[in-house]
C-alpha atoms as a PDB file:
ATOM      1  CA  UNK A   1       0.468 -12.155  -4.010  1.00  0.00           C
ATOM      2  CA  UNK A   2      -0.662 -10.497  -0.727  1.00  0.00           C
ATOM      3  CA  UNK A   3       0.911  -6.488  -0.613  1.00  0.00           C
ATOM      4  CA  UNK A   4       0.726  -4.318   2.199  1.00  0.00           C
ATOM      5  CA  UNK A   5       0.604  -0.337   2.272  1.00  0.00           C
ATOM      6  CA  UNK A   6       1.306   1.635   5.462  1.00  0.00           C
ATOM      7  CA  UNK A   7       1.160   5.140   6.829  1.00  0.00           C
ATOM      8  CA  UNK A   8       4.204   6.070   9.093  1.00  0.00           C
ATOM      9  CA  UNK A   9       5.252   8.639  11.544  1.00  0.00           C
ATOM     10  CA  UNK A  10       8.833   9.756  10.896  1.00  0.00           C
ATOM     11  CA  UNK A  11       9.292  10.750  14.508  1.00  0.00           C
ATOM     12  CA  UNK A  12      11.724   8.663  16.109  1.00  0.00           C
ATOM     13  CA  UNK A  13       9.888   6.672  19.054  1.00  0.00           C
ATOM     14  CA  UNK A  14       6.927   6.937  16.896  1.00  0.00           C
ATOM     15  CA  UNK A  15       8.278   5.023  14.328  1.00  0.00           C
ATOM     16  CA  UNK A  16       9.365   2.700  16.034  1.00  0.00           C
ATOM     17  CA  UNK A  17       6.206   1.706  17.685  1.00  0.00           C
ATOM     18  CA  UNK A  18       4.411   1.648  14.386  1.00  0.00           C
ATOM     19  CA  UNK A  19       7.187  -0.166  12.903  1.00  0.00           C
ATOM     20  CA  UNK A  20       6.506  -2.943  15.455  1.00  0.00           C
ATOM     21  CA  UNK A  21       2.953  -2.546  14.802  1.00  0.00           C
ATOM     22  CA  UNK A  22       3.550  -3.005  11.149  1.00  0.00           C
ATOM     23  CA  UNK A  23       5.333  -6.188  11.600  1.00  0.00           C
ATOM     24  CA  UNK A  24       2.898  -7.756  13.865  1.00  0.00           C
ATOM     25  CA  UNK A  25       0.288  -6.796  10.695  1.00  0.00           C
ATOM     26  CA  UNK A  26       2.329  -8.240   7.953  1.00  0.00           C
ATOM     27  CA  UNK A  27       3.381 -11.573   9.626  1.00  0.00           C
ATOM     28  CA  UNK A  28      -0.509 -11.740  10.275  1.00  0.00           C
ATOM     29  CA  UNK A  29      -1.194 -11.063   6.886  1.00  0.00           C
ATOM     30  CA  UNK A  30       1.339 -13.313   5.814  1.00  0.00           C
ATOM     31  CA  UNK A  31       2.223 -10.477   3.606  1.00  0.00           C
ATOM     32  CA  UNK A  32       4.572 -10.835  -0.006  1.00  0.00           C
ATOM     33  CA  UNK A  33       5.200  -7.547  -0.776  1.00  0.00           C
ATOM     34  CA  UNK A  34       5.771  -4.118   1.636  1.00  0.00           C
ATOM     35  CA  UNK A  35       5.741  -0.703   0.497  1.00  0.00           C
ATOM     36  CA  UNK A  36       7.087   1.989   2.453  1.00  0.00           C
ATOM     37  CA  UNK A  37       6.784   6.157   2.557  1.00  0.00           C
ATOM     38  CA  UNK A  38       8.653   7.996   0.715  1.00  0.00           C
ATOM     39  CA  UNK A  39      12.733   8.191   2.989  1.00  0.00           C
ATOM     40  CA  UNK A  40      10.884   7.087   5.930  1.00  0.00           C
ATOM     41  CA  UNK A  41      13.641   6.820   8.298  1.00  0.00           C
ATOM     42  CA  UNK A  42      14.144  10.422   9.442  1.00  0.00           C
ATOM     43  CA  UNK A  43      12.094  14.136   9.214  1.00  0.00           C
ATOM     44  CA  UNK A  44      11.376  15.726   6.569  1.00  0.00           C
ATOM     45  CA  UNK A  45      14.129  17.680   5.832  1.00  0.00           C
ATOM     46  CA  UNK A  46      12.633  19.294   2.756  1.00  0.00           C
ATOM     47  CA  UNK A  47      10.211  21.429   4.714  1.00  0.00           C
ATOM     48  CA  UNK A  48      13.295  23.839   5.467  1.00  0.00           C
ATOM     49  CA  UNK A  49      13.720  26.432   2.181  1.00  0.00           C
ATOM     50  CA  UNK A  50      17.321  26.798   3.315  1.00  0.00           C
ATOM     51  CA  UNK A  51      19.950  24.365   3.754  1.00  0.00           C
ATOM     52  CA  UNK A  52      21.352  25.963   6.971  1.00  0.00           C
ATOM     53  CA  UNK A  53      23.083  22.909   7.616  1.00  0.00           C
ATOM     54  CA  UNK A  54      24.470  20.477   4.955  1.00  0.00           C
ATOM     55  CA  UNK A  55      25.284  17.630   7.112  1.00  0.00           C
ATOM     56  CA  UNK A  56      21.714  16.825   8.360  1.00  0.00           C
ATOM     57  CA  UNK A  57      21.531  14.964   4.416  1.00  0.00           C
ATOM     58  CA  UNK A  58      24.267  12.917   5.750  1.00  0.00           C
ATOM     59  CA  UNK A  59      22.565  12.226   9.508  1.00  0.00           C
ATOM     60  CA  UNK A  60      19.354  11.196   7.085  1.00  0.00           C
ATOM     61  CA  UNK A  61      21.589   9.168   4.697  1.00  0.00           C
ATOM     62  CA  UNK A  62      22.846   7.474   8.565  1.00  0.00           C
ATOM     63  CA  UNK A  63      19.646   6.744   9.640  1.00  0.00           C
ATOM     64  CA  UNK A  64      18.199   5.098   6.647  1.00  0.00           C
ATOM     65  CA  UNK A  65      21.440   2.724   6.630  1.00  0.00           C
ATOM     66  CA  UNK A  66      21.078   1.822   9.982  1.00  0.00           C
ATOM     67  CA  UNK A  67      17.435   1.137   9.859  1.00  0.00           C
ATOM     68  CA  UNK A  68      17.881  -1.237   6.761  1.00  0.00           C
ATOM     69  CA  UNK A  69      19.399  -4.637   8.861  1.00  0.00           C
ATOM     70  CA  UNK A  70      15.569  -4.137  10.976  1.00  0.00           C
ATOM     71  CA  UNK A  71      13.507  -4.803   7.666  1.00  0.00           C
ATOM     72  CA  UNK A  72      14.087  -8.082   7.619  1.00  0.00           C
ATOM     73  CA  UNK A  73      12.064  -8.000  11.387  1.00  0.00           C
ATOM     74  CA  UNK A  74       9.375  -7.259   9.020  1.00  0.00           C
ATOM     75  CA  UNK A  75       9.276 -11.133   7.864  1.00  0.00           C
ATOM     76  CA  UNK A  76       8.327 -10.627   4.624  1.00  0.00           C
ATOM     77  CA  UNK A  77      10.005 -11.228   0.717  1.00  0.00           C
ATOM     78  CA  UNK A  78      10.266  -7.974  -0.655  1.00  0.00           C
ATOM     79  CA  UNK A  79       9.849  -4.223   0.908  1.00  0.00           C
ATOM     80  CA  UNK A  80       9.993  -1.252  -1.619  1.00  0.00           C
ATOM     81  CA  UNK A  81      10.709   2.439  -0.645  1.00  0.00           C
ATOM     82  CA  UNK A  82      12.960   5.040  -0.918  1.00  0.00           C
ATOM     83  CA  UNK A  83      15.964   6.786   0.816  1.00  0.00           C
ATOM     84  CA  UNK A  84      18.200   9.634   0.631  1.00  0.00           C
ATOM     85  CA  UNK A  85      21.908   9.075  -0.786  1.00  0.00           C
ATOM     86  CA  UNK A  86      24.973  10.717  -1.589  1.00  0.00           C
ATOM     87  CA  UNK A  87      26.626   9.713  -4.733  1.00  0.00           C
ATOM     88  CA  UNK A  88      30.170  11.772  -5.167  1.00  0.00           C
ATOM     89  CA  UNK A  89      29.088  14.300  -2.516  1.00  0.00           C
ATOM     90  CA  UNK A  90      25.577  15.253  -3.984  1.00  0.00           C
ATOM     91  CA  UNK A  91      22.523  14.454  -2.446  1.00  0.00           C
ATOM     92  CA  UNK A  92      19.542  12.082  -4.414  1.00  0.00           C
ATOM     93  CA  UNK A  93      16.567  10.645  -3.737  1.00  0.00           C
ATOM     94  CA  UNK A  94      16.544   6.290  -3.922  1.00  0.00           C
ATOM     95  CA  UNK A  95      14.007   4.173  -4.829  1.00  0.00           C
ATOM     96  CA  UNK A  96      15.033   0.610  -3.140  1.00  0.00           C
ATOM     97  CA  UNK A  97      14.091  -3.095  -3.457  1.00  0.00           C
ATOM     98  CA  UNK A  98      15.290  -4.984  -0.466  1.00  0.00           C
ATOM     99  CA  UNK A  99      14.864  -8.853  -0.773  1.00  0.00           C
ATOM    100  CA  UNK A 100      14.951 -11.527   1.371  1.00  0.00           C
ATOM    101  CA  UNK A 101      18.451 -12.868   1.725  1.00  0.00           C
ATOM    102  CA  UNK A 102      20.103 -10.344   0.393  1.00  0.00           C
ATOM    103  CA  UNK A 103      20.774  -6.321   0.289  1.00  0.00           C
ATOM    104  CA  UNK A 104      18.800  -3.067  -0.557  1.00  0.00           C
ATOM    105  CA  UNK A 105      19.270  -2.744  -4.476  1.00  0.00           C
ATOM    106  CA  UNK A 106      18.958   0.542  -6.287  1.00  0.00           C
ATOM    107  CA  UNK A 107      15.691   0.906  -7.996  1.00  0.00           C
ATOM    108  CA  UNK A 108      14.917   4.042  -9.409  1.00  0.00           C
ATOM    109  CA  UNK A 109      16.393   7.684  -9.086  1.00  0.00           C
ATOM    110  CA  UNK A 110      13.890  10.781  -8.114  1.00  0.00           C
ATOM    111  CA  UNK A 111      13.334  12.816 -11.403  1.00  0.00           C
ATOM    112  CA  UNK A 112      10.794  15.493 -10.736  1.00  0.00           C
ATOM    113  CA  UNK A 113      11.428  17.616  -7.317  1.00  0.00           C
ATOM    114  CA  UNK A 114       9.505  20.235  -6.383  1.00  0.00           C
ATOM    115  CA  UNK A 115      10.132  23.685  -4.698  1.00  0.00           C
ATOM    116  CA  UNK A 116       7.770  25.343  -2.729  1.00  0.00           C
ATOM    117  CA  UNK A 117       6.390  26.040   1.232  1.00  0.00           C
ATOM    118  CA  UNK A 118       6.970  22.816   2.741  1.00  0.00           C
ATOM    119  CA  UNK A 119       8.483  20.731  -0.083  1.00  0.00           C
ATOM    120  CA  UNK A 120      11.777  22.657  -0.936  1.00  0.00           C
ATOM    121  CA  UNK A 121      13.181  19.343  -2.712  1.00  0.00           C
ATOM    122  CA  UNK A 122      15.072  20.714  -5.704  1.00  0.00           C
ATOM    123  CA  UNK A 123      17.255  23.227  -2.932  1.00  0.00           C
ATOM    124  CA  UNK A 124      17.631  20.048  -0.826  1.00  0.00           C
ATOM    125  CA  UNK A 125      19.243  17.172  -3.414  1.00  0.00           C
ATOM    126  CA  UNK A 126      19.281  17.176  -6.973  1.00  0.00           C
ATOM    127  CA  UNK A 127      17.240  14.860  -9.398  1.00  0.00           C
ATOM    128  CA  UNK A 128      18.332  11.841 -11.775  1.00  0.00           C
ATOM    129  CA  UNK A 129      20.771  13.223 -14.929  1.00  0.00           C
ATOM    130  CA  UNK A 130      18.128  12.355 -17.100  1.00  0.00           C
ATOM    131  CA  UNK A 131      14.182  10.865 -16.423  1.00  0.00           C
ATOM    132  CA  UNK A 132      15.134   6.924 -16.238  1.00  0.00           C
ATOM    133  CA  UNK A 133      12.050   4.181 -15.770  1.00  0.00           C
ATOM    134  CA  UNK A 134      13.380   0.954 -15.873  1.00  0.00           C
ATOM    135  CA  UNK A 135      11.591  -1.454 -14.496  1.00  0.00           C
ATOM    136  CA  UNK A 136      12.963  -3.840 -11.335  1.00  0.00           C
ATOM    137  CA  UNK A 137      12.092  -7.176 -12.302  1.00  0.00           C
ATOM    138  CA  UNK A 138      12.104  -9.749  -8.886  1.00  0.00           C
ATOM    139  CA  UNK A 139      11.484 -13.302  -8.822  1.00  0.00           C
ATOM    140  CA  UNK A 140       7.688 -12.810  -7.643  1.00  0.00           C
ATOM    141  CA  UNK A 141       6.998  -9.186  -9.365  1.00  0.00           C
ATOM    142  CA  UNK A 142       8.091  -6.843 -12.052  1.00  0.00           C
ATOM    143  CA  UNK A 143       7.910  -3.884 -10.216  1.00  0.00           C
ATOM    144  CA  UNK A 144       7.866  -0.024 -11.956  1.00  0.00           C
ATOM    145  CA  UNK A 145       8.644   3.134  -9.125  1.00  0.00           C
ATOM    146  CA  UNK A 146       7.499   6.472  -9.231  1.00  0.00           C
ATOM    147  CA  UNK A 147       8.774   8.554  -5.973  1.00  0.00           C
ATOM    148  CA  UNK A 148       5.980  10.389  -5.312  1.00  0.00           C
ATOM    149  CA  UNK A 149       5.823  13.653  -7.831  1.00  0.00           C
ATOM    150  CA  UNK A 150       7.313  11.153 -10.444  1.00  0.00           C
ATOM    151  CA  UNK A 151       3.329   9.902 -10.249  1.00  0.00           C
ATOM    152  CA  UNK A 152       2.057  12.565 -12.268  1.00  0.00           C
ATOM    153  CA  UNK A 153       4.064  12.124 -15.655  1.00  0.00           C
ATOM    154  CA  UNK A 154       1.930   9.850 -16.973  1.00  0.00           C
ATOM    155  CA  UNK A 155       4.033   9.142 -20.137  1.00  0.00           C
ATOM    156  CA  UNK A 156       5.936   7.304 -17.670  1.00  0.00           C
ATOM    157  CA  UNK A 157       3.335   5.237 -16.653  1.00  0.00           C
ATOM    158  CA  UNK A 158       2.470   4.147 -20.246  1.00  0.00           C
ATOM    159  CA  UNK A 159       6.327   3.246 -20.566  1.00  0.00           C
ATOM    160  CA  UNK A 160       6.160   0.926 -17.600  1.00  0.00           C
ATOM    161  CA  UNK A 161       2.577  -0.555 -19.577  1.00  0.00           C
ATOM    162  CA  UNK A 162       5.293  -1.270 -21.888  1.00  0.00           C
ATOM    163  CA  UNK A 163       7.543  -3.110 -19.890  1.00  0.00           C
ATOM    164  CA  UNK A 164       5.086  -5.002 -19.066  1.00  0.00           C
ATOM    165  CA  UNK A 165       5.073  -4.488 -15.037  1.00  0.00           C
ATOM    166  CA  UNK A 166       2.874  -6.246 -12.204  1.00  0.00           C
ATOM    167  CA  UNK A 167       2.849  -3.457  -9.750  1.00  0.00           C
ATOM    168  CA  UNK A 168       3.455   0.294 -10.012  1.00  0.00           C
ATOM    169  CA  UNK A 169       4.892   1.103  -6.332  1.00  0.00           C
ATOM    170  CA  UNK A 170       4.547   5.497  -5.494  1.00  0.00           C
ATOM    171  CA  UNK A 171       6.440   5.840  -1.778  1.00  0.00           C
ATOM    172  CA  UNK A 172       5.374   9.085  -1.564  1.00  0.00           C
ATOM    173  CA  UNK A 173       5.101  12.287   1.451  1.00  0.00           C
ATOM    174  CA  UNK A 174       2.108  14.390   0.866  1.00  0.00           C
ATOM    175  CA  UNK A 175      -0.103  16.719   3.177  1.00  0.00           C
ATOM    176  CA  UNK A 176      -3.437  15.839   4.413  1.00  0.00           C
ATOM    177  CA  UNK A 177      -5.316  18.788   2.130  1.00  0.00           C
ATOM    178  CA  UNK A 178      -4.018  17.353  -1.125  1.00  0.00           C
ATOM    179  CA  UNK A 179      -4.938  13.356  -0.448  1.00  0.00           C
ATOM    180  CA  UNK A 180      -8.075  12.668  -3.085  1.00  0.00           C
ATOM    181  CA  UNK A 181      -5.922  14.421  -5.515  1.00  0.00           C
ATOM    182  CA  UNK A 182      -2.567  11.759  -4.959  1.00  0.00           C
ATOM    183  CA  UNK A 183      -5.387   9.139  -5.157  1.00  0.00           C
ATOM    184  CA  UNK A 184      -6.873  10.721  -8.663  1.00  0.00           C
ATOM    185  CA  UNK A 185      -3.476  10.907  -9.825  1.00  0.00           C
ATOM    186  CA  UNK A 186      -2.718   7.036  -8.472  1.00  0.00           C
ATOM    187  CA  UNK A 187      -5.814   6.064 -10.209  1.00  0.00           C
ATOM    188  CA  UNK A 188      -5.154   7.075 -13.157  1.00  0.00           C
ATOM    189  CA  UNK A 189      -1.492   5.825 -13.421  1.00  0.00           C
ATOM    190  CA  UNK A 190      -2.945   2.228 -12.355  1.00  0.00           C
ATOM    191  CA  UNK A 191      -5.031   2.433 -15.659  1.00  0.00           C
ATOM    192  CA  UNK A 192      -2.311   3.759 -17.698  1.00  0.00           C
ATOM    193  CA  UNK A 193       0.478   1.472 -16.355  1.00  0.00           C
ATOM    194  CA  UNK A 194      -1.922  -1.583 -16.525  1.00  0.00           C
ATOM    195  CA  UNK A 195      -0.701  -2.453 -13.260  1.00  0.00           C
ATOM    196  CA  UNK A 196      -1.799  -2.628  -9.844  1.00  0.00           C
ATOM    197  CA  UNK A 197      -0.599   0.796  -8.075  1.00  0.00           C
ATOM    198  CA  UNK A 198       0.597   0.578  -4.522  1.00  0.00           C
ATOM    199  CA  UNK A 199       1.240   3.882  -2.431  1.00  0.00           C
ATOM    200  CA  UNK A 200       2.102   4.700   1.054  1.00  0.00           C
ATOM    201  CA  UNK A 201       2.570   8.006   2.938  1.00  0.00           C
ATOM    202  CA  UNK A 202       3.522   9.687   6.380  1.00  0.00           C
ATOM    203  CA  UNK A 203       1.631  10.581   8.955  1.00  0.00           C
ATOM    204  CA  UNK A 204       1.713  13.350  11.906  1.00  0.00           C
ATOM    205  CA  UNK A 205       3.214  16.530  11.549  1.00  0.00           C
ATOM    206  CA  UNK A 206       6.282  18.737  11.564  1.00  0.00           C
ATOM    207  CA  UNK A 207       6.403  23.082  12.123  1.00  0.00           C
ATOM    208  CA  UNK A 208       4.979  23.272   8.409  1.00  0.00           C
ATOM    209  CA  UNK A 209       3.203  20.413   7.329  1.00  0.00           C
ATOM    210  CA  UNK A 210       0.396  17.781   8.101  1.00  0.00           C
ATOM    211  CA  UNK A 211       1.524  14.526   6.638  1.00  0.00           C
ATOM    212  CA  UNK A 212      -1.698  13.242   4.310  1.00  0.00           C
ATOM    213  CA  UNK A 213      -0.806   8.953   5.530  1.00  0.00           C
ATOM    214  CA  UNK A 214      -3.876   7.650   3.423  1.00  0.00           C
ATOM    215  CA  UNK A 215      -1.782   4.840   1.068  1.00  0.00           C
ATOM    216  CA  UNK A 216      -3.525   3.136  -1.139  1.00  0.00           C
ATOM    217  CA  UNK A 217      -3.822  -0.318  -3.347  1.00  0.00           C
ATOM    218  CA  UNK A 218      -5.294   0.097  -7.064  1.00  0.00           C
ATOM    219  CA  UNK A 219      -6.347  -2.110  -9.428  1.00  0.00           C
ATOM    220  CA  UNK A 220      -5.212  -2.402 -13.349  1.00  0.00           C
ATOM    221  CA  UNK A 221      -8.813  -0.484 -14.110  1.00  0.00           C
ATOM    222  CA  UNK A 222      -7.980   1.957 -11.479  1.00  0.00           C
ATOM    223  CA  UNK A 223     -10.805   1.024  -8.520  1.00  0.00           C
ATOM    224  CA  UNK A 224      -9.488   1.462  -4.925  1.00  0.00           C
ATOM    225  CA  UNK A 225      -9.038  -2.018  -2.604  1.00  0.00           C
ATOM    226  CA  UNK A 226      -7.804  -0.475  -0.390  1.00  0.00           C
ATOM    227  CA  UNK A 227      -6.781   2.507   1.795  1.00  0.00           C
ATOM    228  CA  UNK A 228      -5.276   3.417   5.085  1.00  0.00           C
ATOM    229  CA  UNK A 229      -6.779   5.736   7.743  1.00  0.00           C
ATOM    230  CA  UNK A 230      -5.865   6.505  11.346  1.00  0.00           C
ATOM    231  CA  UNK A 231      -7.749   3.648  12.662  1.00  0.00           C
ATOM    232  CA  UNK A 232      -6.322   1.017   9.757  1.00  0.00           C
ATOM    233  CA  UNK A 233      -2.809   2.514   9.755  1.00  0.00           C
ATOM    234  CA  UNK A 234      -1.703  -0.386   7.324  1.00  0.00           C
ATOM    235  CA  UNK A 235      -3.995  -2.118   4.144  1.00  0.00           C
ATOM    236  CA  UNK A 236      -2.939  -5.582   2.496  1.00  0.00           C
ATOM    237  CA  UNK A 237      -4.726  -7.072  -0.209  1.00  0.00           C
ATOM    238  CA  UNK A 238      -4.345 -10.368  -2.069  1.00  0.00           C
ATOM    239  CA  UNK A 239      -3.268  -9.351  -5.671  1.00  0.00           C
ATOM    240  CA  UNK A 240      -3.587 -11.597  -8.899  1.00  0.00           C
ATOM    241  CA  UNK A 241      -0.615 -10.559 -10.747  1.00  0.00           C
ATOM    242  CA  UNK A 242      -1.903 -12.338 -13.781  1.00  0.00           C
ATOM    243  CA  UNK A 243      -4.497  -9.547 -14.182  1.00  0.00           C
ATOM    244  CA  UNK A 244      -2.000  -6.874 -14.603  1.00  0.00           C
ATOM    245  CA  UNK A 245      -0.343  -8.968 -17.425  1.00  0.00           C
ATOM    246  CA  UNK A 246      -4.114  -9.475 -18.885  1.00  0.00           C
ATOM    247  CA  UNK A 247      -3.992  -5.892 -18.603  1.00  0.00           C
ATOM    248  CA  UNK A 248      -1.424  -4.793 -21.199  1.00  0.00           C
ATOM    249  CA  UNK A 249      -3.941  -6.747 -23.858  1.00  0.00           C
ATOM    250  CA  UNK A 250      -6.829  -4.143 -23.321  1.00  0.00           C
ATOM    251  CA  UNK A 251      -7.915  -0.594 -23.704  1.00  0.00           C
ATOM    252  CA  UNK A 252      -5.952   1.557 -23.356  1.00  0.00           C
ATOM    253  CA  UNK A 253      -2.518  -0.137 -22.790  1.00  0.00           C
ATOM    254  CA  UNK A 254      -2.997  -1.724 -26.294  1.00  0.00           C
ATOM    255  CA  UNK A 255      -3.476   1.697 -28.008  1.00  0.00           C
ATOM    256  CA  UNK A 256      -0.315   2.164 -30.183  1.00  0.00           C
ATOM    257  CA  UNK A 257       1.315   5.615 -29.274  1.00  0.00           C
END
């Protein structure tokens, strides 16, 4: 299964050019599989520590509808990623599988925010009611999400081992100083998962923070394929899902808990 990982600007004539850019890489590719950054569609709103104005969830919530008819311009079967919602008037954080033919399904719900300079997440929208990692099982993949601070509860990642999951997928928007440490921490959940670990980022900057971009592909023993970079801006790799199910049979996935 080819994947692709991508690094992308959230600016708005930005994006689109790199969107565009993107496409032209995947149909080249002849990419499978797509992952995204972390509610792509619109700046980071999280870099404010005050919600001065509650309706700019709702512009974000706008823009990642209207942008999710283009994906299929991406010509490929299945793009993962994750936007913001509002779910009875409060604000959450979406993991989505969009599929050819069809609709962006709900994948997985955002369970550990943080709340500091730059990534005031917890005052912006409010996590899942209770940590839920359920797999999304499509008719290629059996895909396992953790939005990006999900990555580093690892218990997590053992749980998707588990459920026995091709490809670990962390949409995720982290700064440029902290990169080697997302990639430890992707590393490591590859091994634990069993699974091949996808992750992509933004790139560019707001006021407060330098966007990291630097996605990634892992493999089940947790060895890099693959990485972005300013001059690669997107990474695909052919995959052998059969590996990750191989996986499951060997140290330590096997270990009983």
């Amino acid at each position: 299964m080819k994947v692709t990982v991508t690094q992308l600007p959230d600016q708005h004539d930005a994006l689109l050019e790199s969107f565009e850019a993107l496409a032209n890489h995947v149909q080249s590719e002849k990419s499978e599989l797509v992952l995204l950054p972390e509610m792509p569609f619109y700046p980071w709103l999280a870099a404010s520590e005050l919600v001065e104005d509650p309706s700019l969830w709702q512009t974000a919530v706008d823009a990642h509808e209207e942008w999710m008819p283009r994906l299929a311009s991406l010509g490929t079967d299945i793009i993962l990623g994750s936007r913001p919602v509002l779910e009875n008037n409060i604000p959450h954080n979406d993991a989505f599988v969009w599929q050819t033919g069809g609709s962006a399904s709900f994948a997985h719900r955002k369970y550990y925010l943080p709340d500091e300079p730059g990534f005031w997440e917890a005052t912006w929208y409010q996590r899942a009611d209770q940590p839920s990692f359920q797999a999304f099982e499509t008719e290629r993949a059996k895909i396992g999400f953790m939005i990006c601070s999900d990555l580093w509860y690892g218990e997590h990642a053992r749980a998707y081992a588990r459920q026995g999951v091709h490809i670990l997928a962390n949409p995720r928007a982290t700064e440029i100083g902290s990169v080697e440490k997302w990639l430890a921490g992707g590393r490591t959940a590859s091994v634990m998962s069993g699974a091949f670990a996808l992750s992509s980022n933004r790139i560019g900057k707001n006021d407060v923070i330098t966007w990291g971009g630097s996605g990634w592909i892992t493999d089940p023993d947790g060895e890099v394929l693959a990485r972005t970079s300013a001059k690669e801006p997107f990474a695909s790799v052919d995959i052998d899902l059969r590996r990750a199910e191989k996986a499951k049979e060997s140290y330590p996935r096997y270990v009983k808990e």
